[in-house]
Protein backbone atom coordinates (compact mmCIF):
# COMPACT_ATOMS: atom_id res chain seq x y z
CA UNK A 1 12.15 23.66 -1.92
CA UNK A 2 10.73 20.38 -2.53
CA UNK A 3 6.98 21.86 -2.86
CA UNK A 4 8.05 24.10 -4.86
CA UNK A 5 9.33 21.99 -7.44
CA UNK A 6 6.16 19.93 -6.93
CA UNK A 7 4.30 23.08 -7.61
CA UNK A 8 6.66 23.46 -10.76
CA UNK A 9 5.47 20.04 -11.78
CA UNK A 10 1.58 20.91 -11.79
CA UNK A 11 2.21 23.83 -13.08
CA UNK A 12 3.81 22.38 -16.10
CA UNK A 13 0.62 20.50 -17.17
CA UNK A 14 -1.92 22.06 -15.84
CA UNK A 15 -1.17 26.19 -17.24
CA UNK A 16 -0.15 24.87 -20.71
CA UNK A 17 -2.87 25.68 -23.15
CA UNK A 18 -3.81 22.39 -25.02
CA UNK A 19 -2.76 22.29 -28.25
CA UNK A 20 -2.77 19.11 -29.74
CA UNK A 21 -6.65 17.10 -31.10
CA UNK A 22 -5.07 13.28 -30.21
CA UNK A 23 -5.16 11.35 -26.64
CA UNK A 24 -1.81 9.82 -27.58
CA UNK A 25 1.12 12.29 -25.62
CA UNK A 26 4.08 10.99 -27.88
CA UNK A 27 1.47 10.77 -31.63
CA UNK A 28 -1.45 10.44 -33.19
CA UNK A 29 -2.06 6.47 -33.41
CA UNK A 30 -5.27 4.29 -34.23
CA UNK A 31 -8.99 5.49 -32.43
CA UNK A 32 -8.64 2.16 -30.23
CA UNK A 33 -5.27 3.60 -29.19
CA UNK A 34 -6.00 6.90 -28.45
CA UNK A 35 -9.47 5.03 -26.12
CA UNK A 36 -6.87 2.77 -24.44
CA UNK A 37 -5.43 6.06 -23.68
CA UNK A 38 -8.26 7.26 -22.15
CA UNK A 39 -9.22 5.20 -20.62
CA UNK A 40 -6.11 4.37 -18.65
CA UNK A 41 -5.68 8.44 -17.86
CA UNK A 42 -9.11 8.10 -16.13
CA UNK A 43 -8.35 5.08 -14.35
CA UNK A 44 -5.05 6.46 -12.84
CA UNK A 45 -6.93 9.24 -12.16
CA UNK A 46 -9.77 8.22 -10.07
CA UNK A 47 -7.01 5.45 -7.94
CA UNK A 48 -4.83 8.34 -7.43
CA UNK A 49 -7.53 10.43 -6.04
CA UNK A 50 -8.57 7.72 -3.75
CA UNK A 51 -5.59 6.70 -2.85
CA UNK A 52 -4.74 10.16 -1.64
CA UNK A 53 -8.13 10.49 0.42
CA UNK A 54 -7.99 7.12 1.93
CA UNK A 55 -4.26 8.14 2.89
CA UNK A 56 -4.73 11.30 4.15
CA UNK A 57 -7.93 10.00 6.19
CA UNK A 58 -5.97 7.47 7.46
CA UNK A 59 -3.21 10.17 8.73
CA UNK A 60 -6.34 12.25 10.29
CA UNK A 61 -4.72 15.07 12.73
CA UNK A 62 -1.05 13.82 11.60
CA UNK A 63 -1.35 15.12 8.27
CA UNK A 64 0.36 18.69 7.63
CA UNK A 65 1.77 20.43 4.18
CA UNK A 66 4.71 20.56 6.08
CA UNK A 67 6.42 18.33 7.70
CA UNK A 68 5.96 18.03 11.63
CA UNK A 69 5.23 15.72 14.63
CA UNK A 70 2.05 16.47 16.65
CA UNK A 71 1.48 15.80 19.97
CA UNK A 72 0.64 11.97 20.37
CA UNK A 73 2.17 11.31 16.91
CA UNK A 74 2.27 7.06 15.88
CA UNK A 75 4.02 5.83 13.33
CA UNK A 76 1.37 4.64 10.99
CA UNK A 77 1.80 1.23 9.36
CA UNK A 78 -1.21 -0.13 8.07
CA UNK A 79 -4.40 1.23 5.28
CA UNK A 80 -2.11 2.12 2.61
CA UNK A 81 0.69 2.78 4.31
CA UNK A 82 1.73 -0.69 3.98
CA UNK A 83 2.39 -0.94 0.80
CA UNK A 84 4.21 2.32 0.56
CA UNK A 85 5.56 5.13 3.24
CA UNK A 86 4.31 7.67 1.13
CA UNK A 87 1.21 7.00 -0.66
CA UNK A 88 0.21 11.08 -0.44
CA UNK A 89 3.07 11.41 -2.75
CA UNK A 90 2.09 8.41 -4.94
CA UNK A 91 -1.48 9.54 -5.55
CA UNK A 92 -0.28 12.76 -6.20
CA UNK A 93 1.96 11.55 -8.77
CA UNK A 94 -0.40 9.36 -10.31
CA UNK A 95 -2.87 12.57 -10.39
CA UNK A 96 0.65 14.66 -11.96
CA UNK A 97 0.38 11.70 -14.87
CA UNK A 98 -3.54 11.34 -15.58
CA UNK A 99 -3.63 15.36 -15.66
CA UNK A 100 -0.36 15.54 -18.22
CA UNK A 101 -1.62 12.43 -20.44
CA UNK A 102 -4.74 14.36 -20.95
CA UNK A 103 -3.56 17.75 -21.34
CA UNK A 104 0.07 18.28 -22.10
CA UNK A 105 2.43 18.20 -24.72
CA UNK A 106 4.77 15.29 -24.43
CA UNK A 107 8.13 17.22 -23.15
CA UNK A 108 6.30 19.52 -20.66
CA UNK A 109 4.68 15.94 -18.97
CA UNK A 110 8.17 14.62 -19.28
CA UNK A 111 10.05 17.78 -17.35
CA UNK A 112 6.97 18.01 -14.96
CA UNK A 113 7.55 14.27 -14.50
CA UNK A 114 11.19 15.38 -13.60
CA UNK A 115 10.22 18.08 -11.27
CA UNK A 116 7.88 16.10 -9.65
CA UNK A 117 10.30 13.24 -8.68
CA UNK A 118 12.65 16.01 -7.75
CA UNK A 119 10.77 17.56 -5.51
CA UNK A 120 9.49 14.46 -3.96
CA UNK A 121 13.00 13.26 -3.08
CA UNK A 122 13.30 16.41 -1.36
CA UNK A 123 10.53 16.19 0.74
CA UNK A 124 10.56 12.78 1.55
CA UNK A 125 13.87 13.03 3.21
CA UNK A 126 12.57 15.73 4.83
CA UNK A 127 10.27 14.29 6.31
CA UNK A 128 11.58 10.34 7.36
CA UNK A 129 14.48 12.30 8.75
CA UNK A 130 11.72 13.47 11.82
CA UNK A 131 9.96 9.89 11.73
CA UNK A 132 13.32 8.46 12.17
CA UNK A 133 14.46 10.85 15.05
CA UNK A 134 10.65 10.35 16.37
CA UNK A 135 10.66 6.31 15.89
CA UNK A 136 14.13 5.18 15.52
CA UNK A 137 14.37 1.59 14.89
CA UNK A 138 10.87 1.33 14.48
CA UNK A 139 10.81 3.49 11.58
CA UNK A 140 13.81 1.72 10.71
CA UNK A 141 12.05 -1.80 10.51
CA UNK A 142 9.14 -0.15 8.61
CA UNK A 143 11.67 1.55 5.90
CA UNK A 144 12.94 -1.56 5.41
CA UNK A 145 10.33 -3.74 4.74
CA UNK A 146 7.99 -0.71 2.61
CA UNK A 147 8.96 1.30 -0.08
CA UNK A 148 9.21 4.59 -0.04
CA UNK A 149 7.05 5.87 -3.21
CA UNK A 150 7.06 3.24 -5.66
CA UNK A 151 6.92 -0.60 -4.95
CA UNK A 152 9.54 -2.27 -6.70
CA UNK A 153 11.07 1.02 -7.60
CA UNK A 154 11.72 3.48 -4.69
């Protein structure tokens, strides 16, 4: 269910024929404005990207679309993993953002946005719930000390 609603999310911005001639999501504004704008969408855009590759490199034969344990599995703490548990998730989000501040009307970015973190929830409890049977207290420690998605946040 949650990658579906994830799906949902993308969907949301990236089918959505473009329809409006400004940068600005929410209205037009000043050309510096709608640059700033730009500028920042390509910015989160190439960190989220990266961030997703070095994450998933860093996972190597542990990462899966679906959740699972492989044989040999360790709980991985460091690369970016230490400032989030999910970092996957956070790149993708950031790529979710870039793609709807340069594409989408304001309310479809805004569900996506909804669907996104939706479907997130759902997978990330999906998933800690086998790194905590896997770990136990050691994935304990580590949820404790790193945030889930979001640093400061979730």
């Amino acid at each position: 269910m949650g990658l579906l609603l994830q799906a949902g999310a993308y969907f949301c911005v990236w089918f959505h024929p473009l329809q409006r001639r400004e940068f600005l999501p929410i209205a037009s504004g000043p050309q510096a404005a709608q640059w700033a704008m730009a500028v920042l969408t390509v910015a989160i855009a190439v960190a989220s990207v990266w961030l997703v590759n070095v994450a998933a490199r860093r996972l190597g034969k542990q990462w899966a679309l679906a959740a699972r344990l492989v044989e040999g599995h360790t709980l991985i703490q460091d690369g970016p993993y230490r400032f989030v548990r999910n970092p996957i998730y956070a790149g993708m989000f950031g790529m979710l953002l870039a793609t709807g501040l340069a594409a989408a009307q304001w309310a479809l970015l805004l569900a996506a946005v909804v669907l996104f973190i939706a479907g997130t929830y759902i997978r990330i409890r999906s998933e800690e719930r086998l790194l905590r049977e896997a770990f136990g207290s050691e994935f304990e420690a580590y949820a404790r000390k790193v945030p889930a998605l979001i640093p400061g946040i979730y």
